[in-house]
N, C-alpha and C. Protein backbone atom coordinates (compact mmCIF):
# COMPACT_ATOMS: atom_id res chain seq x y z
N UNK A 1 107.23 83.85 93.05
CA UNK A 1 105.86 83.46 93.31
C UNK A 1 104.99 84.68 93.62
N UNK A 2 105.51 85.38 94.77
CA UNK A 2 104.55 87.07 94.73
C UNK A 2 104.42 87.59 93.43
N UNK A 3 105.13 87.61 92.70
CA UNK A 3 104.91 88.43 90.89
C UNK A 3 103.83 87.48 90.56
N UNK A 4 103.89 86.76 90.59
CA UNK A 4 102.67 86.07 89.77
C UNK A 4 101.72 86.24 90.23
N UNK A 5 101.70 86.35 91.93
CA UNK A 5 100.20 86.41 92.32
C UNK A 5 99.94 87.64 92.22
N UNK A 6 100.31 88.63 91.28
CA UNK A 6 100.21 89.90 91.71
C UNK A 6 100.64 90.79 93.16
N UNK A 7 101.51 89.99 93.68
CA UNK A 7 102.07 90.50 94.66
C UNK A 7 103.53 91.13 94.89
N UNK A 8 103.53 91.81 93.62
CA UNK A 8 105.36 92.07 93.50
C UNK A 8 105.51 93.18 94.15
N UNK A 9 106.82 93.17 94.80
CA UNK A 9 106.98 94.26 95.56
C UNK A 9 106.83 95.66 95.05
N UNK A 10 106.58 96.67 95.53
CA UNK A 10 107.02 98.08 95.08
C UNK A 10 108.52 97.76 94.82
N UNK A 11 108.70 98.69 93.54
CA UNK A 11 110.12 98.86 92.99
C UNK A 11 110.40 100.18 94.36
N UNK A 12 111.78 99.82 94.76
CA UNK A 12 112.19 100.64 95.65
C UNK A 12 112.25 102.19 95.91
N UNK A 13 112.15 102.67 94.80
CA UNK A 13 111.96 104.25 94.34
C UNK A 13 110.61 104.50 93.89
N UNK A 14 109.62 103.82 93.96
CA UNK A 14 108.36 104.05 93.35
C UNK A 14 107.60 105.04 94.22
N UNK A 15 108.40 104.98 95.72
CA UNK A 15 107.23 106.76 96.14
C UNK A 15 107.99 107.82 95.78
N UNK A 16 109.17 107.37 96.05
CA UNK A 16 110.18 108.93 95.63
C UNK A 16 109.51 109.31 93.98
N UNK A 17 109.62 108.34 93.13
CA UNK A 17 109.50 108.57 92.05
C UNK A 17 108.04 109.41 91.56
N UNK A 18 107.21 108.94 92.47
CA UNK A 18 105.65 109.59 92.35
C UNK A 18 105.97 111.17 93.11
N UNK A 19 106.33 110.80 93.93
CA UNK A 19 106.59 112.30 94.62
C UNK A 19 107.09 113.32 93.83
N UNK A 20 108.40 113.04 93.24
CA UNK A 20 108.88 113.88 92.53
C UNK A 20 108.08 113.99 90.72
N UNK A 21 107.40 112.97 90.41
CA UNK A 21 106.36 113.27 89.36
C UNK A 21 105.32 114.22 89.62
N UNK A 22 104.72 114.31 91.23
CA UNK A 22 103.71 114.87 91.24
C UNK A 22 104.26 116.46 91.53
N UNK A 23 105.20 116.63 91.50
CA UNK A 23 105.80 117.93 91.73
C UNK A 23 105.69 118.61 90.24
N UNK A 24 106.65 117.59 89.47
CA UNK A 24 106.30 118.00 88.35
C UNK A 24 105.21 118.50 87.28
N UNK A 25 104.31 117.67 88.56
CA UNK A 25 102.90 118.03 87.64
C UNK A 25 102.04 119.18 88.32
N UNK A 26 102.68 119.71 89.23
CA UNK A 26 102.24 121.14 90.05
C UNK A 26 103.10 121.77 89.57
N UNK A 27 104.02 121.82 89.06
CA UNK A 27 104.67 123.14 88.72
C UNK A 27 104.34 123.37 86.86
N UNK A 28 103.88 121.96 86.68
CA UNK A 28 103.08 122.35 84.76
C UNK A 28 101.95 122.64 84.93
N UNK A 29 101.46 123.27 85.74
CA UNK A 29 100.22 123.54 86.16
C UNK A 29 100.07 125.40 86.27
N UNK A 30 101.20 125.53 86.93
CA UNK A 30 101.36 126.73 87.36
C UNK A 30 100.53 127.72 86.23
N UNK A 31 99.46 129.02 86.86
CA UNK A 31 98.47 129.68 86.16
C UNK A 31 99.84 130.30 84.97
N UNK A 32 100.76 130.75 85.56
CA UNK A 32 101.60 131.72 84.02
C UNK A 32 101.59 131.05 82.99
N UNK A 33 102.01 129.77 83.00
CA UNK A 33 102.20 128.95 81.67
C UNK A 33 100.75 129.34 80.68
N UNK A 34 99.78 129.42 81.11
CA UNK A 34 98.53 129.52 80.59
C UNK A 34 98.34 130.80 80.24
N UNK A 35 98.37 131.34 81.52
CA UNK A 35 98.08 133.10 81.24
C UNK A 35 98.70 133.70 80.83
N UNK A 36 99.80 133.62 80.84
CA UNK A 36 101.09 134.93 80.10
C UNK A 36 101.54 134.08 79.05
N UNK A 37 102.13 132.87 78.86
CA UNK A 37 102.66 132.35 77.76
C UNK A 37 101.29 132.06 77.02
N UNK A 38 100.57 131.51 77.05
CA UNK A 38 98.98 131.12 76.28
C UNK A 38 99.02 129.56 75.63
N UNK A 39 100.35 129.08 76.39
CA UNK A 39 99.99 127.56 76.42
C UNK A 39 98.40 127.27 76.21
N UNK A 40 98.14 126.34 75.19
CA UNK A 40 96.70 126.29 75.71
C UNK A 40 96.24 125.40 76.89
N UNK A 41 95.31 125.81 77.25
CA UNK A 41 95.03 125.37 78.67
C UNK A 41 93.73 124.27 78.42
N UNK A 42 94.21 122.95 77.56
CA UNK A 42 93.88 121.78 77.40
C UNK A 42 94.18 120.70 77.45
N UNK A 43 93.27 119.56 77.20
CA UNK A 43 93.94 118.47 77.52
C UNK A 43 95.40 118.04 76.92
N UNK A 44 95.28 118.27 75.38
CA UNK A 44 96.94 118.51 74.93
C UNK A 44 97.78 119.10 75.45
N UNK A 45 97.46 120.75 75.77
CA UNK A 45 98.04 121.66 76.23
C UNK A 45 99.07 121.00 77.47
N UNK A 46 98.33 120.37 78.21
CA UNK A 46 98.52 120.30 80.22
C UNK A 46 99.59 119.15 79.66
N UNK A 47 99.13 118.38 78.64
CA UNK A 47 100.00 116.85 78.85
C UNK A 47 101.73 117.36 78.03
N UNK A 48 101.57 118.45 77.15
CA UNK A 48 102.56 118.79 76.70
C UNK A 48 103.40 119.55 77.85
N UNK A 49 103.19 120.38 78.83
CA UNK A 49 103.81 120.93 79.56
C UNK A 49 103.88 119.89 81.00
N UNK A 50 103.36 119.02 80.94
CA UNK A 50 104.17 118.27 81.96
C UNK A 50 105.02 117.17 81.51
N UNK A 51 105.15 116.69 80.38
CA UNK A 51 106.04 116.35 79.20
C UNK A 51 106.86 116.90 80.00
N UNK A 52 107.26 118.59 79.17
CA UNK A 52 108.51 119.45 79.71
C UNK A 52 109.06 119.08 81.13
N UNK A 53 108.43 119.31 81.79
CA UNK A 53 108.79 118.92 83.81
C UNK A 53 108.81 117.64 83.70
N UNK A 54 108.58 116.44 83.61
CA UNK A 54 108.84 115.74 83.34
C UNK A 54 110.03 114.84 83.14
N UNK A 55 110.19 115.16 81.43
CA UNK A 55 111.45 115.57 80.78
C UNK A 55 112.52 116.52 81.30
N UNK A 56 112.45 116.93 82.16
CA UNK A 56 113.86 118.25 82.67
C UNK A 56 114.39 117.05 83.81
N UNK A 57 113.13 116.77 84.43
CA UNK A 57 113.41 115.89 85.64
C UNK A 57 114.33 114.90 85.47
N UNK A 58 113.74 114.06 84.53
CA UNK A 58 114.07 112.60 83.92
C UNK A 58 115.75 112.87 83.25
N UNK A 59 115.99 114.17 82.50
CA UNK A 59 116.83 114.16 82.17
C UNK A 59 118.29 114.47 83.22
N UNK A 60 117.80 115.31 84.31
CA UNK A 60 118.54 115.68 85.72
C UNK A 60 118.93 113.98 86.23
N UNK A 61 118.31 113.26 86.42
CA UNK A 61 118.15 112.03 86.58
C UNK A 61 118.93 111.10 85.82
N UNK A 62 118.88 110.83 84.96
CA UNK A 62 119.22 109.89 84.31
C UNK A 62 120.84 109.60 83.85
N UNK A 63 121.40 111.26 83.93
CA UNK A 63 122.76 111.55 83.64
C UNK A 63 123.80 111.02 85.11
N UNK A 64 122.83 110.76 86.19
CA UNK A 64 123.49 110.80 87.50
C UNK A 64 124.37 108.87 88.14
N UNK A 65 125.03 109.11 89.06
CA UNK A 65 125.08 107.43 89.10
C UNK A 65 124.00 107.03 89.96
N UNK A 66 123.78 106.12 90.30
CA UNK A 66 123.01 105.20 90.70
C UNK A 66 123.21 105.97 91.99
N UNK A 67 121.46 106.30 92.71
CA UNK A 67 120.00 105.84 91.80
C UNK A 67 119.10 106.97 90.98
N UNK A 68 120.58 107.47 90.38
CA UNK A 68 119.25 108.46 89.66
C UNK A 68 118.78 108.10 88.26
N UNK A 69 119.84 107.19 87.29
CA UNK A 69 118.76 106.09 86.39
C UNK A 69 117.45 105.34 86.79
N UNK A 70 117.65 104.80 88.56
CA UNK A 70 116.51 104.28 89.04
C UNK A 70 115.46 104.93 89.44
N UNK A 71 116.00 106.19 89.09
CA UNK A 71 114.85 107.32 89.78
C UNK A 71 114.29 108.06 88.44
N UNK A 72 115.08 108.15 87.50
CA UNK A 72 114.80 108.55 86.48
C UNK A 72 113.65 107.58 85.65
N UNK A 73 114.05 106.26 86.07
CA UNK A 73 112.74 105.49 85.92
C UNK A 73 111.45 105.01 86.46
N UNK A 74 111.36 105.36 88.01
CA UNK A 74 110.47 105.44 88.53
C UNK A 74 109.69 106.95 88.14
N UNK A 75 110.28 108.01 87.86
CA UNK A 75 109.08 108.88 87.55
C UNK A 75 108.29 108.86 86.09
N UNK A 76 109.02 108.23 85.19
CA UNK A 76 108.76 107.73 83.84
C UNK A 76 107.47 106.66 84.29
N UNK A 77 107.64 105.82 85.22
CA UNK A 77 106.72 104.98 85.21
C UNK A 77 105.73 105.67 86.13
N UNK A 78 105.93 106.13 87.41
CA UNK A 78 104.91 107.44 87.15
C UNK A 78 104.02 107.87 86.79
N UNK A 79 104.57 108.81 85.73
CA UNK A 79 103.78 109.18 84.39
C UNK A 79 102.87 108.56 83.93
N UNK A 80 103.71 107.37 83.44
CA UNK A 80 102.66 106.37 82.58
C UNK A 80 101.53 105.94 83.11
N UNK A 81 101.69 105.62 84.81
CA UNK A 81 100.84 105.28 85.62
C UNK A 81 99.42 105.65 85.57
N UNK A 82 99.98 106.94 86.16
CA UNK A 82 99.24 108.11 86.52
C UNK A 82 98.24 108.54 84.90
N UNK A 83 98.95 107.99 83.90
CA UNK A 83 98.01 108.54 82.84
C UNK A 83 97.13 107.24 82.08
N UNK A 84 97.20 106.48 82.51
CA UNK A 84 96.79 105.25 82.17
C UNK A 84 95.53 105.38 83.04
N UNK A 85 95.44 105.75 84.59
CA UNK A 85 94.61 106.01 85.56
C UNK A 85 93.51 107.34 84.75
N UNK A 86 94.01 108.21 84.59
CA UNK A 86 93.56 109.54 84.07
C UNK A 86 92.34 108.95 83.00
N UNK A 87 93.48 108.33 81.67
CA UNK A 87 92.57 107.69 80.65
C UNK A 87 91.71 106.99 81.19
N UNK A 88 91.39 106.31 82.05
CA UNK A 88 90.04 105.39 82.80
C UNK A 88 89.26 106.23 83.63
N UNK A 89 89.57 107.44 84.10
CA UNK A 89 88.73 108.19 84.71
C UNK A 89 88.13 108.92 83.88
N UNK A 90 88.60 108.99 82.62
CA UNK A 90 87.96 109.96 81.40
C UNK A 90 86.96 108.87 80.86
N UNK A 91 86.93 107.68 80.96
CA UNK A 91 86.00 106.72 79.79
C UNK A 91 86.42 106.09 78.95
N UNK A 92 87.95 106.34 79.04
CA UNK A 92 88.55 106.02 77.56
C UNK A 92 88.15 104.14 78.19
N UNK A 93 87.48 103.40 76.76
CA UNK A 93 87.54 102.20 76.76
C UNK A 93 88.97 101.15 77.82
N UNK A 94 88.62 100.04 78.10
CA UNK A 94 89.79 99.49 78.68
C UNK A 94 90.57 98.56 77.53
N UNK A 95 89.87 98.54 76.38
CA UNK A 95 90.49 98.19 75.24
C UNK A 95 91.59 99.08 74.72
N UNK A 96 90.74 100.14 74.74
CA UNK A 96 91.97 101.15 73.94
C UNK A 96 92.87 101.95 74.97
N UNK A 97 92.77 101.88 76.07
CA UNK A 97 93.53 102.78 77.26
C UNK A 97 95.25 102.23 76.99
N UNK A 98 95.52 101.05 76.48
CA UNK A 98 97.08 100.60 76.17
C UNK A 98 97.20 100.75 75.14
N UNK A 99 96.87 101.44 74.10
CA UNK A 99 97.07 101.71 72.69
C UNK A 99 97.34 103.45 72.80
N UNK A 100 96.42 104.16 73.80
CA UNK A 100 96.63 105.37 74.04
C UNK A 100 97.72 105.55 74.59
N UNK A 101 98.27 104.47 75.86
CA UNK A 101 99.19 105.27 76.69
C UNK A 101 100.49 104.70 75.76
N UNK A 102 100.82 103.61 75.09
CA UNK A 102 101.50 103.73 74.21
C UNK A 102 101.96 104.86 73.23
N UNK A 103 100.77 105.95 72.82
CA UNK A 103 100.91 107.20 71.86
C UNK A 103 101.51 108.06 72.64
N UNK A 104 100.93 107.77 74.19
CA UNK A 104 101.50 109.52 74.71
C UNK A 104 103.30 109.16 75.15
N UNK A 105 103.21 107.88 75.22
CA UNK A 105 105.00 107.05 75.67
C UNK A 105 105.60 107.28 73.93
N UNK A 106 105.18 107.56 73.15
CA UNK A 106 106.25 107.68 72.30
C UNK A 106 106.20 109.32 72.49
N UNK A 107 104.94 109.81 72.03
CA UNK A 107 105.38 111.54 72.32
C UNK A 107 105.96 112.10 73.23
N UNK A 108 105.78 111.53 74.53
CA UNK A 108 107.15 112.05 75.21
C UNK A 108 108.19 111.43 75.11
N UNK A 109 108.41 110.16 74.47
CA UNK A 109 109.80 109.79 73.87
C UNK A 109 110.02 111.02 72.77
N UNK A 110 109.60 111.52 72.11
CA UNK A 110 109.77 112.23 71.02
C UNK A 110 110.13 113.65 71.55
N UNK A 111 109.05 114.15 72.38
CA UNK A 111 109.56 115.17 72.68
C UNK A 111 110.90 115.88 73.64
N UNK A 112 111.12 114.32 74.09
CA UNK A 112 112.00 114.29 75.09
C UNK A 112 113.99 114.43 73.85
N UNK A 113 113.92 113.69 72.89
CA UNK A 113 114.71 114.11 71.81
C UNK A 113 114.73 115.29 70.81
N UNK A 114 113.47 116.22 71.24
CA UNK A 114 113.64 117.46 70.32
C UNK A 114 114.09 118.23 71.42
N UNK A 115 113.78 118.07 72.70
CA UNK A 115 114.64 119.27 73.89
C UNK A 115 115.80 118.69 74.31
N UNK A 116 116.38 117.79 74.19
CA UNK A 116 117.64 117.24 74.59
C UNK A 116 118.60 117.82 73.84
N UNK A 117 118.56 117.82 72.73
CA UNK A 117 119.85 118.38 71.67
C UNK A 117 120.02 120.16 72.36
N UNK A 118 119.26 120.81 71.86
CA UNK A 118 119.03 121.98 71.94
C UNK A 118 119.25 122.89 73.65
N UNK A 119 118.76 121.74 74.30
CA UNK A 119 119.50 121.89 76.15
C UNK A 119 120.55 121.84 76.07
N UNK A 120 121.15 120.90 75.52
CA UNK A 120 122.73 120.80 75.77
C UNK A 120 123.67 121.10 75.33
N UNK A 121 122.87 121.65 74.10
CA UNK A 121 123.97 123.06 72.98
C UNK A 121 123.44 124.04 73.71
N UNK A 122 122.95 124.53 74.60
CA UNK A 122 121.94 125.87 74.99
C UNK A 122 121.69 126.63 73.50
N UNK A 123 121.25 126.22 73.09
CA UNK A 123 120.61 126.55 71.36
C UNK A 123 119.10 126.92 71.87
N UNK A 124 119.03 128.00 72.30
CA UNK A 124 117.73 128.39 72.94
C UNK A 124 116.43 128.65 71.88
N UNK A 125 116.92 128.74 70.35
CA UNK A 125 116.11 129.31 69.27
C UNK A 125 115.81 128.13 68.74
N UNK A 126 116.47 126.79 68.87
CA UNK A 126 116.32 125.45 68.53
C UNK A 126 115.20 125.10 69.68
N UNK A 127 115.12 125.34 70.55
CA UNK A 127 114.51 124.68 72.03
C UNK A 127 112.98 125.67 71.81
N UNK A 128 113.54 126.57 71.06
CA UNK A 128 111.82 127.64 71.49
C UNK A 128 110.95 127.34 69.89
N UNK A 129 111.94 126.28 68.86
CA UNK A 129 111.23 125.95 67.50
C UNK A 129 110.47 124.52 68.26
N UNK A 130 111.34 124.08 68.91
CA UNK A 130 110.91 122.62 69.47
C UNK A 130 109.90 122.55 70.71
N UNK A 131 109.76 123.84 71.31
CA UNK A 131 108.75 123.94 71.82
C UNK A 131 107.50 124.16 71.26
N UNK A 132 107.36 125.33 70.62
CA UNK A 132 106.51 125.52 69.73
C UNK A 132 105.62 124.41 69.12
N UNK A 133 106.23 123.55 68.52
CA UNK A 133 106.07 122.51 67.52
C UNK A 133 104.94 121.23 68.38
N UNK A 134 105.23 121.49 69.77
CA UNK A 134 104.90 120.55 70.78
C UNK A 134 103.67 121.35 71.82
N UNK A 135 104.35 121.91 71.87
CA UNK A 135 102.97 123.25 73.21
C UNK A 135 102.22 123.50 71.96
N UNK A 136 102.38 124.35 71.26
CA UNK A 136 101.31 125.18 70.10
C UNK A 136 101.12 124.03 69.51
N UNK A 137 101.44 123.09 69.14
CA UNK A 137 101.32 122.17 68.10
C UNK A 137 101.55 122.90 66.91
N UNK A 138 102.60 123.81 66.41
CA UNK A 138 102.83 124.17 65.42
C UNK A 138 101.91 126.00 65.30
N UNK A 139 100.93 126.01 65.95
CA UNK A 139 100.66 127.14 65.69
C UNK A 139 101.13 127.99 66.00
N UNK A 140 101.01 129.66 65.49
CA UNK A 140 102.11 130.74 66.54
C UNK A 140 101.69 130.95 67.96
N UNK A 141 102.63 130.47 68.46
CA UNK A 141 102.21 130.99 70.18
C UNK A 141 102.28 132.83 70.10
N UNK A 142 101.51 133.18 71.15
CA UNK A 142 101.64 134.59 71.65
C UNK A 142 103.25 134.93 71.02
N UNK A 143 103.41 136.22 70.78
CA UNK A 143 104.71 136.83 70.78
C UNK A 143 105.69 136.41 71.73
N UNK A 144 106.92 136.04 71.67
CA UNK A 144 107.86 136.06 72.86
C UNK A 144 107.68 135.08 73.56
N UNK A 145 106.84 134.14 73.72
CA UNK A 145 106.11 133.03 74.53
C UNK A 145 106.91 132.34 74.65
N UNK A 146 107.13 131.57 73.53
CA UNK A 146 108.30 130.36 72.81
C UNK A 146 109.43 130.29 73.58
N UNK A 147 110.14 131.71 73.23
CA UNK A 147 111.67 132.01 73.82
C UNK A 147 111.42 131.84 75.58
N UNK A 148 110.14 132.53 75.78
CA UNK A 148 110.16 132.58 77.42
C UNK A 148 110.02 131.22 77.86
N UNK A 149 109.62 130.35 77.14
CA UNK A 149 109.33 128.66 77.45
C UNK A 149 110.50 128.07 77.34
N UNK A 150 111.11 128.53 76.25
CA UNK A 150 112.57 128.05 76.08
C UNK A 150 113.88 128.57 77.52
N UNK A 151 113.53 129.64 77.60
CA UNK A 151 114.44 130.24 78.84
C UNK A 151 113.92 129.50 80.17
N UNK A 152 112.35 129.47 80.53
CA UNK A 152 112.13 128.65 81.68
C UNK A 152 112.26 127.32 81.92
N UNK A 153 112.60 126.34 80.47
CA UNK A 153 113.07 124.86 80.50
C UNK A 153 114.79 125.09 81.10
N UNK A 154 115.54 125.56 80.56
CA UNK A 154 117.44 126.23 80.69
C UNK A 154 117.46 126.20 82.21
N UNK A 155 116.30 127.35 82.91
CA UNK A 155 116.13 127.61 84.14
C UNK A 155 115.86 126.70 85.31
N UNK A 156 114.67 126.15 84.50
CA UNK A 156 114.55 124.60 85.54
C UNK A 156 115.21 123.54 85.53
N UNK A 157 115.80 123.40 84.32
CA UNK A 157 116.88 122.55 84.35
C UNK A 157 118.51 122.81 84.91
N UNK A 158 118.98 124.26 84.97
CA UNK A 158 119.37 124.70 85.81
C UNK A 158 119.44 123.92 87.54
N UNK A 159 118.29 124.59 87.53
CA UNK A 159 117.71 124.66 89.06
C UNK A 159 117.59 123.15 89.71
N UNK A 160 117.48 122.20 88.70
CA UNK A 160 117.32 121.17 89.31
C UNK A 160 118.70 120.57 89.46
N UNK A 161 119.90 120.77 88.42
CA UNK A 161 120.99 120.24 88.53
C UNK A 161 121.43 120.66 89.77
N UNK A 162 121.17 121.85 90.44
CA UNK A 162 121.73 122.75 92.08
C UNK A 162 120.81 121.42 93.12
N UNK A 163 120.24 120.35 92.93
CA UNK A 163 119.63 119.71 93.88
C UNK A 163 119.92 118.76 94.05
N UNK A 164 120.76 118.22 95.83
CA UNK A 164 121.53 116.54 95.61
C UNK A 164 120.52 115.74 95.63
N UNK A 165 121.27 114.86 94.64
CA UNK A 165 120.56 113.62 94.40
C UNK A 165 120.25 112.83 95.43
N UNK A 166 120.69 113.34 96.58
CA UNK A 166 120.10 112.54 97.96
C UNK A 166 118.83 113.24 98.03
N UNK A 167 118.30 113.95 97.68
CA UNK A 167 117.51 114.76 98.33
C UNK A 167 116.01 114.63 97.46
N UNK A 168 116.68 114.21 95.75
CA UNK A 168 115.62 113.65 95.00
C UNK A 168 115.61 112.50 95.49
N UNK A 169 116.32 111.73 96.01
CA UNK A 169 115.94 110.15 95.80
C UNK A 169 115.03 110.15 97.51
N UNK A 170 114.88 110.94 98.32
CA UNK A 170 113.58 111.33 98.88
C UNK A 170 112.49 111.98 98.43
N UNK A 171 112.37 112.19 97.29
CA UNK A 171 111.36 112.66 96.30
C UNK A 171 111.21 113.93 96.65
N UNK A 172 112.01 114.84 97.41
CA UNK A 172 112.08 116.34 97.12
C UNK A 172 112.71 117.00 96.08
N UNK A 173 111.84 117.58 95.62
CA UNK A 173 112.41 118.02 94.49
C UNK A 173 111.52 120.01 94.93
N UNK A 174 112.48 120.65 94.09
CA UNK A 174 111.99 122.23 93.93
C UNK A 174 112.13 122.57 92.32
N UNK A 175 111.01 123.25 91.94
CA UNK A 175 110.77 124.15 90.62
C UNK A 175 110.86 125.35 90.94
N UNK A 176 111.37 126.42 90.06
CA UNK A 176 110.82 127.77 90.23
C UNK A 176 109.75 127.80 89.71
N UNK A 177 108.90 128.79 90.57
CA UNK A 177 108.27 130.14 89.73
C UNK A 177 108.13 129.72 88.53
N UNK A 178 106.95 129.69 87.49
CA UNK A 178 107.22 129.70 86.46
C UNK A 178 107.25 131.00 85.54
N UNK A 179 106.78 132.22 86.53
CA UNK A 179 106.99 133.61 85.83
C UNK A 179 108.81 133.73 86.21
N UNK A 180 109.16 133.45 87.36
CA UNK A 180 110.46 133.46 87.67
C UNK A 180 111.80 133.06 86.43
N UNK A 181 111.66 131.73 86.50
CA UNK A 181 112.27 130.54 85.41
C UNK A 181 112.12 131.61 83.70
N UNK A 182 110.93 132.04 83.70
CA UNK A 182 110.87 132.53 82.42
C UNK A 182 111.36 133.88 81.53
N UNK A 183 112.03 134.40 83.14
CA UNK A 183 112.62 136.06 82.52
C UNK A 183 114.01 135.66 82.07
């Protein structure tokens, strides 16, 4: 009866899950990604690199037992949340705001299967084509950029596997550095 009235509970991980989304979205933020790699620093740009954090997260997550599938899905929903909100603060129509967040839920479905293979072969020249393809949208990034994007995904994904899952499922989570992550 509460679901219907719009009264359904918070899913049990839904602050952890924001918490540790919004981390993610301070550390795709970070000025290097922009300034030294030359990510572009747009609306594509920002949504592709928190994709990445995101995606490192979700994937740290999801491999774990219970609750890090449940956590892996609270920051997914998250995301979606949070960008569904974004799209209405921009103007986007309330007609088309579920047709949009549908596009950006498959592209990070998508992008989330071009860095998965390539993470887990550490195929770093596969991961810095698949970056490319997604950050630049195909164009040449700066020299060396790619690989350094590719080495700071390895790194943070690294870094996050060193973090107990007790500690995410309080929505702490730590990123490096993103000049750090990237040498």
């Amino acid at each position: 009866m509460a679901a219907f009235l719009g009264l359904a509970r918070p899913h049990r991980h839904e602050r952890a899950g924001f918490a540790l989304y919004a981390a993610a979205v301070a550390a795709a933020r970070d000025p290097f990604l922009y300034r030294e790699l030359g990510a572009p620093d747009t609306l594509d740009g920002r949504f592709d690199l928190v994709c990445l954090y995101a995606f490192l997260l979700v994937r740290r997550l999801r491999l774990e037992p219970e609750p890090g599938p449940a956590l892996a899905q609270a920051v997914f929903d998250a995301m979606f949340s949070d960008m569904d909100v974004n799209l209405r603060e921009m103007g986007v129509g309330d007609l088309s705001v579920g047709r949009r967040v549908r596009a950006m839920w498959e592209a990070f479905h998508g992008r989330s299967l071009a860095y998965d293979a390539p993470l887990a072969a550490s195929d770093h020249a596969a991961l810095a084509a698949a970056l490319t393809r997604n950050v630049w949208r195909g164009a040449a990034p700066p020299e060396g950029a790619a690989a350094a994007l590719a080495r700071l995904a390895t790194a943070q994904g690294g870094v996050l596997e060193g973090q107990a899952l007790a500690a995410l499922a309080q929505g702490t989570v730590t990123f490096l550095p993103a000049a750090d992550a990237a040498r």
